[in-house]
ModelCIF file with pLDDT and N, C-alpha, C, O atoms, coordinates in Angstrom:
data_MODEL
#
_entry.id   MODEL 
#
_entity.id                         1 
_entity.type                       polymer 
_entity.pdbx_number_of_molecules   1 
#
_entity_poly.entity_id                      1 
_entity_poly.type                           'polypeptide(L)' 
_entity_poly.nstd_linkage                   no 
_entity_poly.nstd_monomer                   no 
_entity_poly.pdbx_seq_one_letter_code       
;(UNK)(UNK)(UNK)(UNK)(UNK)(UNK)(UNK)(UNK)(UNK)(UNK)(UNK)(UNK)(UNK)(UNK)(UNK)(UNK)
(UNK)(UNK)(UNK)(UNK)(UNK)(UNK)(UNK)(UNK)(UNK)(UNK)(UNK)(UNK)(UNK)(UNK)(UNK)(UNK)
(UNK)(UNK)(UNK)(UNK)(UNK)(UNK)(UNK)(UNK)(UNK)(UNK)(UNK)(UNK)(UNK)(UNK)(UNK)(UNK)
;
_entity_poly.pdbx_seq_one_letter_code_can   XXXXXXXXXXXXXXXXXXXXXXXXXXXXXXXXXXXXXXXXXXXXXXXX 
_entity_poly.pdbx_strand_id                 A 
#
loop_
_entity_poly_seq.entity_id 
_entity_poly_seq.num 
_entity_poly_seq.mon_id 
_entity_poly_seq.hetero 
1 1  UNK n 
1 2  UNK n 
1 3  UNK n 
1 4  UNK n 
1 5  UNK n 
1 6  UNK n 
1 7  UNK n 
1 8  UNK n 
1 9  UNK n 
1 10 UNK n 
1 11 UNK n 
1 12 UNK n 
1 13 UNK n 
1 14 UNK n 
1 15 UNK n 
1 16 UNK n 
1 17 UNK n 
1 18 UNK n 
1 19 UNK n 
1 20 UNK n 
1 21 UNK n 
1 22 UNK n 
1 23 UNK n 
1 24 UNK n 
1 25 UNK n 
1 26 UNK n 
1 27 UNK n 
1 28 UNK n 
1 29 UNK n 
1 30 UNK n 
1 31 UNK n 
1 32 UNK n 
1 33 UNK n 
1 34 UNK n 
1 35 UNK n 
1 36 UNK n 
1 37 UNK n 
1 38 UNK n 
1 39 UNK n 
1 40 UNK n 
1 41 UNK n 
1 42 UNK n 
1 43 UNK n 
1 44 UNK n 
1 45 UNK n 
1 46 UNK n 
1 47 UNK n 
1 48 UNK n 
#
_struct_asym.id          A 
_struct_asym.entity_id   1 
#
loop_
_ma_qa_metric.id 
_ma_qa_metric.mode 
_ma_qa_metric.name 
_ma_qa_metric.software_group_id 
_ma_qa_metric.type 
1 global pLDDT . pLDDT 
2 local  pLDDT . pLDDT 
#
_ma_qa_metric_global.metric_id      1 
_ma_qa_metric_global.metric_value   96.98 
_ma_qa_metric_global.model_id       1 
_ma_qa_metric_global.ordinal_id     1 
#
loop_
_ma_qa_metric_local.label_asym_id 
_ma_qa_metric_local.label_comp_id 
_ma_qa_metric_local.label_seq_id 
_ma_qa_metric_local.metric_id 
_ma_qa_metric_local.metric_value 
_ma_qa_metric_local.model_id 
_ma_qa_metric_local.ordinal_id 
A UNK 1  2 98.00 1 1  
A UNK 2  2 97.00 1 2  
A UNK 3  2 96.00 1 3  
A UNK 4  2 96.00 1 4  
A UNK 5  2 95.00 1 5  
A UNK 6  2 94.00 1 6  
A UNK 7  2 95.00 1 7  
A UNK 8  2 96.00 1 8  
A UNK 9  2 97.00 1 9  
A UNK 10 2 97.00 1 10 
A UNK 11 2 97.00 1 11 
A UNK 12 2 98.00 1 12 
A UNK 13 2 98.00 1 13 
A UNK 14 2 98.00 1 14 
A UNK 15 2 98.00 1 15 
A UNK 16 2 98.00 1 16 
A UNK 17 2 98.00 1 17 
A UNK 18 2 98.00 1 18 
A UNK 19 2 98.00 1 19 
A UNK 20 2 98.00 1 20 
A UNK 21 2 98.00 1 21 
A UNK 22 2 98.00 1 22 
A UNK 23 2 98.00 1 23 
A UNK 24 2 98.00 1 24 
A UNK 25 2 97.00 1 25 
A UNK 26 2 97.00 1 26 
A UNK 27 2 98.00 1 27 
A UNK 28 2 98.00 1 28 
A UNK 29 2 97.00 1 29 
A UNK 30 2 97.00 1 30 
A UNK 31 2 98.00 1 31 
A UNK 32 2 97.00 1 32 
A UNK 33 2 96.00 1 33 
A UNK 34 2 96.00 1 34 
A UNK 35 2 97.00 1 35 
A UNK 36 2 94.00 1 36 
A UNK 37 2 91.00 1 37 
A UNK 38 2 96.00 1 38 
A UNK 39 2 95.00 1 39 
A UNK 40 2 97.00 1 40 
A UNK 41 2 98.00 1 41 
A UNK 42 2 98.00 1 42 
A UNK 43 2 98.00 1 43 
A UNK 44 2 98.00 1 44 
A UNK 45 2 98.00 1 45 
A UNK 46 2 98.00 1 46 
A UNK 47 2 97.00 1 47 
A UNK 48 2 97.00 1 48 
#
loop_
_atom_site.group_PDB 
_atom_site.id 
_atom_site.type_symbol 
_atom_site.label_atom_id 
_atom_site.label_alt_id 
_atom_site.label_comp_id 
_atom_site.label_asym_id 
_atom_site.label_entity_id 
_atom_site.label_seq_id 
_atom_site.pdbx_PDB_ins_code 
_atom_site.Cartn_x 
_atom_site.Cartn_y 
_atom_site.Cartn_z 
_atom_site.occupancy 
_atom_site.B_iso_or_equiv 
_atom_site.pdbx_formal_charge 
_atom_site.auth_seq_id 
_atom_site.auth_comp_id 
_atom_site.auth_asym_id 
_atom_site.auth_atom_id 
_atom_site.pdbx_PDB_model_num 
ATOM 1   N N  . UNK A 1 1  ? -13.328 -38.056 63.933 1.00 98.00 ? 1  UNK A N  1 
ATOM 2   C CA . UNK A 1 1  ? -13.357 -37.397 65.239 1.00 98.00 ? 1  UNK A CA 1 
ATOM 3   C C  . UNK A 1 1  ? -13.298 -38.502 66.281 1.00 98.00 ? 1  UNK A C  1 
ATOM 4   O O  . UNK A 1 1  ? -14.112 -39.379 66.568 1.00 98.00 ? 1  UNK A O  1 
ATOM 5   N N  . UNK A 1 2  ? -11.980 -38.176 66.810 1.00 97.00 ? 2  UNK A N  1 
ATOM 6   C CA . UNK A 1 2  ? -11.996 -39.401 68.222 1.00 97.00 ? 2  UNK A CA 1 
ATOM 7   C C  . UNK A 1 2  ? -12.374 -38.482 69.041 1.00 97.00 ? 2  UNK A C  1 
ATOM 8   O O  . UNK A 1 2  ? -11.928 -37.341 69.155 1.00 97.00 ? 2  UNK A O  1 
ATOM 9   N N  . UNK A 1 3  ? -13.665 -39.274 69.925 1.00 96.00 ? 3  UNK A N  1 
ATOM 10  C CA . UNK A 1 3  ? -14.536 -39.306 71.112 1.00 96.00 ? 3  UNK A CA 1 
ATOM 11  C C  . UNK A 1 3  ? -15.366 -38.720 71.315 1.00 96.00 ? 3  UNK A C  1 
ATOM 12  O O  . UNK A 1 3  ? -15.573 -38.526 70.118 1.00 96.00 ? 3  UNK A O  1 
ATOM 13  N N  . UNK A 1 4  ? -16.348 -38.042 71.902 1.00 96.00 ? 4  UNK A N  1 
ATOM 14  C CA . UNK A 1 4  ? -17.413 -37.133 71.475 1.00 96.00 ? 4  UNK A CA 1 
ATOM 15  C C  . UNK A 1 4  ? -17.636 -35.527 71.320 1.00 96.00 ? 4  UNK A C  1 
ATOM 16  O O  . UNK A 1 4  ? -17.688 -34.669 72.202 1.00 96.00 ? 4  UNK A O  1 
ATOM 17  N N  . UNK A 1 5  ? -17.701 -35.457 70.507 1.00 95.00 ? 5  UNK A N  1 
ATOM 18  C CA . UNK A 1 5  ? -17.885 -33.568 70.302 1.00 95.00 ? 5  UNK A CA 1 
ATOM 19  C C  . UNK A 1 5  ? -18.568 -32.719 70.886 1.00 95.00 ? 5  UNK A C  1 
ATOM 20  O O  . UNK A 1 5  ? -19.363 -31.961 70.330 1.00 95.00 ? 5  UNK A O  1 
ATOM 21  N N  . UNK A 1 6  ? -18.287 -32.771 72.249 1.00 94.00 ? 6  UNK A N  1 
ATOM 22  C CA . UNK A 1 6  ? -19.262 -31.781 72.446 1.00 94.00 ? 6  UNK A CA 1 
ATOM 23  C C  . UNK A 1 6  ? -17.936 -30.325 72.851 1.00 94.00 ? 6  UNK A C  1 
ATOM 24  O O  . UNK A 1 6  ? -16.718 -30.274 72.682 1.00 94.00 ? 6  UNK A O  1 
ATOM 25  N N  . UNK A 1 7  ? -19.005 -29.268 73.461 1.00 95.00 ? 7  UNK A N  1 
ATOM 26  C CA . UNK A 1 7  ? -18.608 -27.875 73.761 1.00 95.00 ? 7  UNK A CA 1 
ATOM 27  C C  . UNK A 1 7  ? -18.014 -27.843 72.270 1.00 95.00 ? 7  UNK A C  1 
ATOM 28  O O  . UNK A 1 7  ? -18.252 -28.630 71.354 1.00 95.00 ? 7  UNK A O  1 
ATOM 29  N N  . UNK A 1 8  ? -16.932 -26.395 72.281 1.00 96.00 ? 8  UNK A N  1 
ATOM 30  C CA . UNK A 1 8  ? -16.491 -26.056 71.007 1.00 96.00 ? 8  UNK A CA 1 
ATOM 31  C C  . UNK A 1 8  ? -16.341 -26.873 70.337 1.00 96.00 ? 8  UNK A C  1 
ATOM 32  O O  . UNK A 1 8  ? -16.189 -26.364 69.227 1.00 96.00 ? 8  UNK A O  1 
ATOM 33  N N  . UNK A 1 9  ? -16.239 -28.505 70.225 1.00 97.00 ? 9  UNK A N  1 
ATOM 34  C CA . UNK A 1 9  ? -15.694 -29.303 69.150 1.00 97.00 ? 9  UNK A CA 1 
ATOM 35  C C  . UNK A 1 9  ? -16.958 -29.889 68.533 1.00 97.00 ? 9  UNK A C  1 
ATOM 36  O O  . UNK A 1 9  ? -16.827 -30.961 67.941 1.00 97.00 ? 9  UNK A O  1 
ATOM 37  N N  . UNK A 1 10 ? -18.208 -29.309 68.594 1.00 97.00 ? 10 UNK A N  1 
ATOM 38  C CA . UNK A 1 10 ? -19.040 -29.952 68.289 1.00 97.00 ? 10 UNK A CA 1 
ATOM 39  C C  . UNK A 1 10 ? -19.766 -28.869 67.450 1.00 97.00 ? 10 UNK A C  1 
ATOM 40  O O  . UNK A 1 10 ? -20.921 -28.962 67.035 1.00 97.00 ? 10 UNK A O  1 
ATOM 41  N N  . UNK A 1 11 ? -18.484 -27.290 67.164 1.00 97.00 ? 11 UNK A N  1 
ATOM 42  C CA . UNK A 1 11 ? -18.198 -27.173 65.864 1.00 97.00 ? 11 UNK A CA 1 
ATOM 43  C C  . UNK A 1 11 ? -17.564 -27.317 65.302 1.00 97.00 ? 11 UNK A C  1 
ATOM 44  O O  . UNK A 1 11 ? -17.477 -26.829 64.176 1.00 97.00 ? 11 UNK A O  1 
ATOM 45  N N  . UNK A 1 12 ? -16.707 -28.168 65.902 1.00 98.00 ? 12 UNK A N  1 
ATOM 46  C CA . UNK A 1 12 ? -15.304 -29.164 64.448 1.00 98.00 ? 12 UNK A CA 1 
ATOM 47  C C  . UNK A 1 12 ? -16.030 -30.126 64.080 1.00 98.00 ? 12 UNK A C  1 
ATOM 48  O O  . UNK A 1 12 ? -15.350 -30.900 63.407 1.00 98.00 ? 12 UNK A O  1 
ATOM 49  N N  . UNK A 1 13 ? -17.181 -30.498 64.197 1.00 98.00 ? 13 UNK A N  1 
ATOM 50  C CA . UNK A 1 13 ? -17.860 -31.701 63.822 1.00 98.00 ? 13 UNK A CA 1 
ATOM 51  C C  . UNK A 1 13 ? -18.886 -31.104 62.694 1.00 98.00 ? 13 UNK A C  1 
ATOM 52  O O  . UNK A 1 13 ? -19.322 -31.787 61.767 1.00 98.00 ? 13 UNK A O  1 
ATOM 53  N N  . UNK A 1 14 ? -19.212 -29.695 62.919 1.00 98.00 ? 14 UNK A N  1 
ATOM 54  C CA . UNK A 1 14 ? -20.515 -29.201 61.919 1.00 98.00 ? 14 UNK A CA 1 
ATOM 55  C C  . UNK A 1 14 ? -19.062 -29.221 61.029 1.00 98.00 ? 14 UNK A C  1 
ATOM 56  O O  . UNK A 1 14 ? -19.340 -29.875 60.024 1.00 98.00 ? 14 UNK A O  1 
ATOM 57  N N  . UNK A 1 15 ? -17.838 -28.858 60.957 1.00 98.00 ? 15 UNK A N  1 
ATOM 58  C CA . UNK A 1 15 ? -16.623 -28.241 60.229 1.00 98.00 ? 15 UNK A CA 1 
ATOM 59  C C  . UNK A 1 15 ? -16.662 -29.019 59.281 1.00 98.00 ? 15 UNK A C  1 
ATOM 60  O O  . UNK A 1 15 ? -16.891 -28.841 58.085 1.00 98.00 ? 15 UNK A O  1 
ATOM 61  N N  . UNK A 1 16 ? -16.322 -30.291 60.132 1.00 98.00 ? 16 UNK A N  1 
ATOM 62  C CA . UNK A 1 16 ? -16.099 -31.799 59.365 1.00 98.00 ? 16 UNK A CA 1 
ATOM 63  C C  . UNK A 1 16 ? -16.682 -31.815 58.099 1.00 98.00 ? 16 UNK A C  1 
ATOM 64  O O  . UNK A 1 16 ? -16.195 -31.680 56.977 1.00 98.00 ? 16 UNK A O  1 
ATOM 65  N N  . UNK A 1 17 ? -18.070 -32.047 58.582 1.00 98.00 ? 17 UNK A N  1 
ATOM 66  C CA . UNK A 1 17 ? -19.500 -32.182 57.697 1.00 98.00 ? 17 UNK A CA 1 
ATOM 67  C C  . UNK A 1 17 ? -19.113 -31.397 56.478 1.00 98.00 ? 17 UNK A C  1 
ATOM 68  O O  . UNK A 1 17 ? -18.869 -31.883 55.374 1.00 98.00 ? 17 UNK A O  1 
ATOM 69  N N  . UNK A 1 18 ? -19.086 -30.088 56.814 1.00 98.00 ? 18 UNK A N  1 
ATOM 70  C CA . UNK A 1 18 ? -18.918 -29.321 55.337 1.00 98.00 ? 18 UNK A CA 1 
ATOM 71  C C  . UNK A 1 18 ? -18.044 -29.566 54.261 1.00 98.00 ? 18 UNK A C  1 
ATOM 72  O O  . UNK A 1 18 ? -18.317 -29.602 53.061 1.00 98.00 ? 18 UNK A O  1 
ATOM 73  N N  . UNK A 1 19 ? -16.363 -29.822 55.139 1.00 98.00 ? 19 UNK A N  1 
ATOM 74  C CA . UNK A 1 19 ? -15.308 -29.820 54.414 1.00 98.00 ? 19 UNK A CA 1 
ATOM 75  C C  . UNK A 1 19 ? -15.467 -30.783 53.791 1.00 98.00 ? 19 UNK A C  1 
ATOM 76  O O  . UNK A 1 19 ? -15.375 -30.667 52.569 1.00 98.00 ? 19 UNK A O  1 
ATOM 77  N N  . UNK A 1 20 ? -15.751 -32.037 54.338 1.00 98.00 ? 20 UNK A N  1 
ATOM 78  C CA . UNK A 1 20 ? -16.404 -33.157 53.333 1.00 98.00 ? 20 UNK A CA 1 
ATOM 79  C C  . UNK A 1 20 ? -17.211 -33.206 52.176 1.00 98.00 ? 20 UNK A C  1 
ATOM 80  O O  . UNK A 1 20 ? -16.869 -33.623 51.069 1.00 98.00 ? 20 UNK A O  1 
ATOM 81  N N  . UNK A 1 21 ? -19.041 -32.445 52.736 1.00 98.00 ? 21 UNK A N  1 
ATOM 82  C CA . UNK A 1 21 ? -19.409 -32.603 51.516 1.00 98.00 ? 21 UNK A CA 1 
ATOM 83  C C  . UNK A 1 21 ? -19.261 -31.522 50.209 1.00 98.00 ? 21 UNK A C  1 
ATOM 84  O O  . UNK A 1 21 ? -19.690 -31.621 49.059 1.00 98.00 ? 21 UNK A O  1 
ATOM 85  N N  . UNK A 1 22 ? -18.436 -30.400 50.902 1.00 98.00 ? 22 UNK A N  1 
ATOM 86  C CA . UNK A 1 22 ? -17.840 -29.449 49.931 1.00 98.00 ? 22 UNK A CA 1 
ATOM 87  C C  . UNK A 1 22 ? -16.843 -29.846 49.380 1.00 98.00 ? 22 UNK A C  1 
ATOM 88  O O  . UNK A 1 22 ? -16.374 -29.067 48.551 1.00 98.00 ? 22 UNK A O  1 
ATOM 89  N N  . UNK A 1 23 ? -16.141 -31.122 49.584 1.00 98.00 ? 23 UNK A N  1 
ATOM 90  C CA . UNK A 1 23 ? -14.661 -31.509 48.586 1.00 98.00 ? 23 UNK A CA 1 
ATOM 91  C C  . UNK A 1 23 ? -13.233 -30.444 48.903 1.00 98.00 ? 23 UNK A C  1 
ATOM 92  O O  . UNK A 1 23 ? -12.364 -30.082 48.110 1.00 98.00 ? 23 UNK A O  1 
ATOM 93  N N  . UNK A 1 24 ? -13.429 -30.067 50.651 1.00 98.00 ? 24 UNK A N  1 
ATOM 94  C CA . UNK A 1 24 ? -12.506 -29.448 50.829 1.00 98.00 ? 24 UNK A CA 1 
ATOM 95  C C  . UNK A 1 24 ? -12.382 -27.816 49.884 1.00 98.00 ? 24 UNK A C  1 
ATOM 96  O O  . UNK A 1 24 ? -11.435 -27.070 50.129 1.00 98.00 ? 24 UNK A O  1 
ATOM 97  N N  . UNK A 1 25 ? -13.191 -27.521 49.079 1.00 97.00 ? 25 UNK A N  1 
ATOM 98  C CA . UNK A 1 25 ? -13.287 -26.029 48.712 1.00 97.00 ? 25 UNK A CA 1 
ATOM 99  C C  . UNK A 1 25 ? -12.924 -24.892 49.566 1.00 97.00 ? 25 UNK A C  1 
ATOM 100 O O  . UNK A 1 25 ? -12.590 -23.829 49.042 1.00 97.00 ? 25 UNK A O  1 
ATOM 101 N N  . UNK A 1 26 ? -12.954 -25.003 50.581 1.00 97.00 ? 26 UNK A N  1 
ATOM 102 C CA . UNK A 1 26 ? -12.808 -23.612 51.440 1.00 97.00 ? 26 UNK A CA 1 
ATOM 103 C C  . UNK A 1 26 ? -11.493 -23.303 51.413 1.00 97.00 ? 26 UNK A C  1 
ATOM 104 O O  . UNK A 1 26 ? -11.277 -22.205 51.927 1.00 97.00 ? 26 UNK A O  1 
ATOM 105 N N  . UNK A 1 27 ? -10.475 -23.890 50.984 1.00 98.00 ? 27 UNK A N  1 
ATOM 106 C CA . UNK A 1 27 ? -8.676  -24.144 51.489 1.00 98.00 ? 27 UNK A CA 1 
ATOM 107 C C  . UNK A 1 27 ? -8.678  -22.877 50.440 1.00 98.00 ? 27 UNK A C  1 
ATOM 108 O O  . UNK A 1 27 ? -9.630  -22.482 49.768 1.00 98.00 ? 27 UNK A O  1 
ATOM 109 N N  . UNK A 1 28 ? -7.558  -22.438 50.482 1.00 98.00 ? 28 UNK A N  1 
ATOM 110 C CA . UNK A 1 28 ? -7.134  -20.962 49.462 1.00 98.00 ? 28 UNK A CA 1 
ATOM 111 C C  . UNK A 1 28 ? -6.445  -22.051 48.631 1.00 98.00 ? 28 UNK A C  1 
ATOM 112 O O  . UNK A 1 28 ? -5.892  -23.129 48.847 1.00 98.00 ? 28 UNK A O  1 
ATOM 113 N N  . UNK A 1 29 ? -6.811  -21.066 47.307 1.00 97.00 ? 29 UNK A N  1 
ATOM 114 C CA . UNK A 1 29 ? -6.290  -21.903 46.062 1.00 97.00 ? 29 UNK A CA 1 
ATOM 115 C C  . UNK A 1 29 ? -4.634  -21.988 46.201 1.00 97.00 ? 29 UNK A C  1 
ATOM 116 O O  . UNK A 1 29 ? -4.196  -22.914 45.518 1.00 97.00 ? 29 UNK A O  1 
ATOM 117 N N  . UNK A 1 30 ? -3.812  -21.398 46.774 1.00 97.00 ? 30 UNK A N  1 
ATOM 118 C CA . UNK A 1 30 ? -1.909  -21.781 46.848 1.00 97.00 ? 30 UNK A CA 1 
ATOM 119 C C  . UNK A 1 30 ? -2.286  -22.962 47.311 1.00 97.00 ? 30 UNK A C  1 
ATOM 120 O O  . UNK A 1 30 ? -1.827  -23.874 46.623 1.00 97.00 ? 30 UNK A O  1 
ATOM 121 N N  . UNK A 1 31 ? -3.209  -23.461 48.571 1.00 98.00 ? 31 UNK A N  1 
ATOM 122 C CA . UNK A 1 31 ? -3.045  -24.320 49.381 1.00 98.00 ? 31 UNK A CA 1 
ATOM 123 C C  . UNK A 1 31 ? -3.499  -25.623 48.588 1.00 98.00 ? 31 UNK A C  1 
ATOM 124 O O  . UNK A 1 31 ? -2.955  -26.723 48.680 1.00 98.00 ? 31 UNK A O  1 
ATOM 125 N N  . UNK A 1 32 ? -4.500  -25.329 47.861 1.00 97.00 ? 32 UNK A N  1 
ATOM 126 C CA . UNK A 1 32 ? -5.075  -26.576 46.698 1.00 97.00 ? 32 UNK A CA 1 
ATOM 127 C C  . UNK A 1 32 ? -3.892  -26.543 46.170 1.00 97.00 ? 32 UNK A C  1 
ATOM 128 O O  . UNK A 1 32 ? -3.318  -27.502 46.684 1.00 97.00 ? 32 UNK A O  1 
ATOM 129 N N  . UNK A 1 33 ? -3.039  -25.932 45.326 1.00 96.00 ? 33 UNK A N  1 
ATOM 130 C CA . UNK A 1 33 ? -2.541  -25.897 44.390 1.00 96.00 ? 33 UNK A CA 1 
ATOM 131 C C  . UNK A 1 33 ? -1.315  -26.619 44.947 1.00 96.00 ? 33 UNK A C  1 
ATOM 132 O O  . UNK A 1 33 ? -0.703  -27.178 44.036 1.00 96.00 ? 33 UNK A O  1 
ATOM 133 N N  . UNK A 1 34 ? -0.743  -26.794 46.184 1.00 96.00 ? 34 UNK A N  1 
ATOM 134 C CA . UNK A 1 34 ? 0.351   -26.912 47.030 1.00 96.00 ? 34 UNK A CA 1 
ATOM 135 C C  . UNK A 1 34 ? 0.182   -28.718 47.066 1.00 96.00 ? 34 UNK A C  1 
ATOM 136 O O  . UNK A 1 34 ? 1.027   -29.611 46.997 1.00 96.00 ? 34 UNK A O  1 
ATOM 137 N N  . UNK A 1 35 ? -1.451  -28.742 47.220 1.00 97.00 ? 35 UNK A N  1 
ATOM 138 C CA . UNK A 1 35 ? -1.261  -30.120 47.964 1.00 97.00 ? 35 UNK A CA 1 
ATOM 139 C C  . UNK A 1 35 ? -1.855  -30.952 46.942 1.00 97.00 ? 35 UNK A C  1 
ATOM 140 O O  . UNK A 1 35 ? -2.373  -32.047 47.158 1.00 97.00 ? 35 UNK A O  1 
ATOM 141 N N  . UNK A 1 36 ? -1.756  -30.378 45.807 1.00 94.00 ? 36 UNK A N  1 
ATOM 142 C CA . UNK A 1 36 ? -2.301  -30.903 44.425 1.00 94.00 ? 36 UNK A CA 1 
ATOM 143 C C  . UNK A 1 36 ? -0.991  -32.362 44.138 1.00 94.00 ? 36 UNK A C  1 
ATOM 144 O O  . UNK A 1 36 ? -1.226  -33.571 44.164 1.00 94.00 ? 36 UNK A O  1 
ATOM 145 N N  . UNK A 1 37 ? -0.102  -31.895 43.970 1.00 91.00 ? 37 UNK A N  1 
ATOM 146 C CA . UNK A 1 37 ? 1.371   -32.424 43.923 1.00 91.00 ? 37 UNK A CA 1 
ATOM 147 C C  . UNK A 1 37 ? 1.490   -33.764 44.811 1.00 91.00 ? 37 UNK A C  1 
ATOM 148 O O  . UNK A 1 37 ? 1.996   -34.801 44.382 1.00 91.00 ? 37 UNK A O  1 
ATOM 149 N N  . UNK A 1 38 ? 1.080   -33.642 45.808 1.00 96.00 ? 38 UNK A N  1 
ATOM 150 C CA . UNK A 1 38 ? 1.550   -34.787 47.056 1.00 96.00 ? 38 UNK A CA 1 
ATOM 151 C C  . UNK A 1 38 ? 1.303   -35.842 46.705 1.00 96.00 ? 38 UNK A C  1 
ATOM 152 O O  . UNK A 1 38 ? 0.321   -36.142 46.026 1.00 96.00 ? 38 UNK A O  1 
ATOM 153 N N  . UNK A 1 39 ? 2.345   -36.759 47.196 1.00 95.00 ? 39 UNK A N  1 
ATOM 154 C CA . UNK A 1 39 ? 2.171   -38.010 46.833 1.00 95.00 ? 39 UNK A CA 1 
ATOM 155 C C  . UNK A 1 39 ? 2.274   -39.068 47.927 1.00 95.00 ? 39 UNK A C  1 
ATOM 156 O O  . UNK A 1 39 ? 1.932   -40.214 47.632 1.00 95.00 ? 39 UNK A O  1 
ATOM 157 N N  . UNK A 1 40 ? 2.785   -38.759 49.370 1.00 97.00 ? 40 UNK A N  1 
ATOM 158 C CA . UNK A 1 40 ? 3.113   -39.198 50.159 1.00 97.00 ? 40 UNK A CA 1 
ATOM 159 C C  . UNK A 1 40 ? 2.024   -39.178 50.776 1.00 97.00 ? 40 UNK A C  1 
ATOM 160 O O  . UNK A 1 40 ? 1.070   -38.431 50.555 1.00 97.00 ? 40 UNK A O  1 
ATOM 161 N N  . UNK A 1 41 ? 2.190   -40.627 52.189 1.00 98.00 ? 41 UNK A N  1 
ATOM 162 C CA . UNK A 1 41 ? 0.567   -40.269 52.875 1.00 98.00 ? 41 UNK A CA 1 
ATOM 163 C C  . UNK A 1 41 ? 1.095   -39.290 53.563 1.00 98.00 ? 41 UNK A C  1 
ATOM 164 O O  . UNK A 1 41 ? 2.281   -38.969 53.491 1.00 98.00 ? 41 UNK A O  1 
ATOM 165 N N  . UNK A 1 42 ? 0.126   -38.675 54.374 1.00 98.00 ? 42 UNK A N  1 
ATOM 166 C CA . UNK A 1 42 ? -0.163  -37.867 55.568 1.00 98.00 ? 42 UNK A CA 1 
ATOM 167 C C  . UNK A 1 42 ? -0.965  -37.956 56.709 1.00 98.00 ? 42 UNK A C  1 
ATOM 168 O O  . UNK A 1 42 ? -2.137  -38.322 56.613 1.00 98.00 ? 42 UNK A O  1 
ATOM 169 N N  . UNK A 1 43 ? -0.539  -37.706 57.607 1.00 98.00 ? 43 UNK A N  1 
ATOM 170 C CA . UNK A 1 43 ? -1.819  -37.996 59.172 1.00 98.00 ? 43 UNK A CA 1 
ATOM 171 C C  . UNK A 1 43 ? -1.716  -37.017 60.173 1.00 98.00 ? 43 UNK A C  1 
ATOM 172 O O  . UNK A 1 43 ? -0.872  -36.782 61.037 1.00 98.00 ? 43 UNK A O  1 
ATOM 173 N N  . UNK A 1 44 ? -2.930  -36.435 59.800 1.00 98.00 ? 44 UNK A N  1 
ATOM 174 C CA . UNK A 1 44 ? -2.916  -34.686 60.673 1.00 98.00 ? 44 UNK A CA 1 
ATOM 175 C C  . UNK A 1 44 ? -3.331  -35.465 61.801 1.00 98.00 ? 44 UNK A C  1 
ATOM 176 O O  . UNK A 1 44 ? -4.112  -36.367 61.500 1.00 98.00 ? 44 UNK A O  1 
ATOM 177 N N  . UNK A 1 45 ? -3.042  -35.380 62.973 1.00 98.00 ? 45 UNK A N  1 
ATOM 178 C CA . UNK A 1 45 ? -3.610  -35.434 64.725 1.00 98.00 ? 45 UNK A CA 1 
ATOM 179 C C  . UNK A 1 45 ? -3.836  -34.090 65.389 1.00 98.00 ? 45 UNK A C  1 
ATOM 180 O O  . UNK A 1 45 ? -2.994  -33.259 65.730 1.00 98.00 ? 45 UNK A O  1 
ATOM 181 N N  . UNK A 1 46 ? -5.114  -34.059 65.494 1.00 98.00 ? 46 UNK A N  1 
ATOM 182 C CA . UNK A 1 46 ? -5.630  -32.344 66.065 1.00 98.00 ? 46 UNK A CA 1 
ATOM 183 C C  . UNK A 1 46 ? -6.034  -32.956 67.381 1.00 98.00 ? 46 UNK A C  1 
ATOM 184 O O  . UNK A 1 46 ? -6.995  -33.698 67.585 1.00 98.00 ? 46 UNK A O  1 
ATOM 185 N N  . UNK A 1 47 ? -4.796  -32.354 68.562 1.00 97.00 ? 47 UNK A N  1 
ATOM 186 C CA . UNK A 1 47 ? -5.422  -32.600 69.915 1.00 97.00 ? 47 UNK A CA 1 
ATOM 187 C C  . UNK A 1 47 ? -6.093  -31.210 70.232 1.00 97.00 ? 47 UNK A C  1 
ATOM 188 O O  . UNK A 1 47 ? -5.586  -30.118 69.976 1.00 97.00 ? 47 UNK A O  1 
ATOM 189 N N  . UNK A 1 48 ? -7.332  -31.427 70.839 1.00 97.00 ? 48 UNK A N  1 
ATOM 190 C CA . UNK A 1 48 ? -7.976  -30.342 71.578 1.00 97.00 ? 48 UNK A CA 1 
ATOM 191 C C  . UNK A 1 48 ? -8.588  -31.236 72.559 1.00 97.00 ? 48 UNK A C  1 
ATOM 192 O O  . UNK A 1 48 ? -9.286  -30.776 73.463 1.00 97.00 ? 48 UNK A O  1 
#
């Protein structure tokens, strides 16, 4: 997270937390199953 979280993004920060220590579980299994394969990097940029 670049810069500080607050207002709504400071529940993309509780988000963070989870998706992390859940190992990303929440994604629908096509979407596991989709990005199971990849081999290339990737670099999501979420402006809000």
């Amino acid at each position: 997270l670049v810069g500080l979280p607050a207002g709504y993004q400071m529940t993309s920060f509780i988000t963070a937390m989870q998706a992390v220590a859940f190992q990303g579980s929440a994604l629908e299994a096509k979407t596991r199953i989709q990005l199971h394969g990849l081999q290339q990097e990737v670099k999501l940029e979420l402006i809000t």
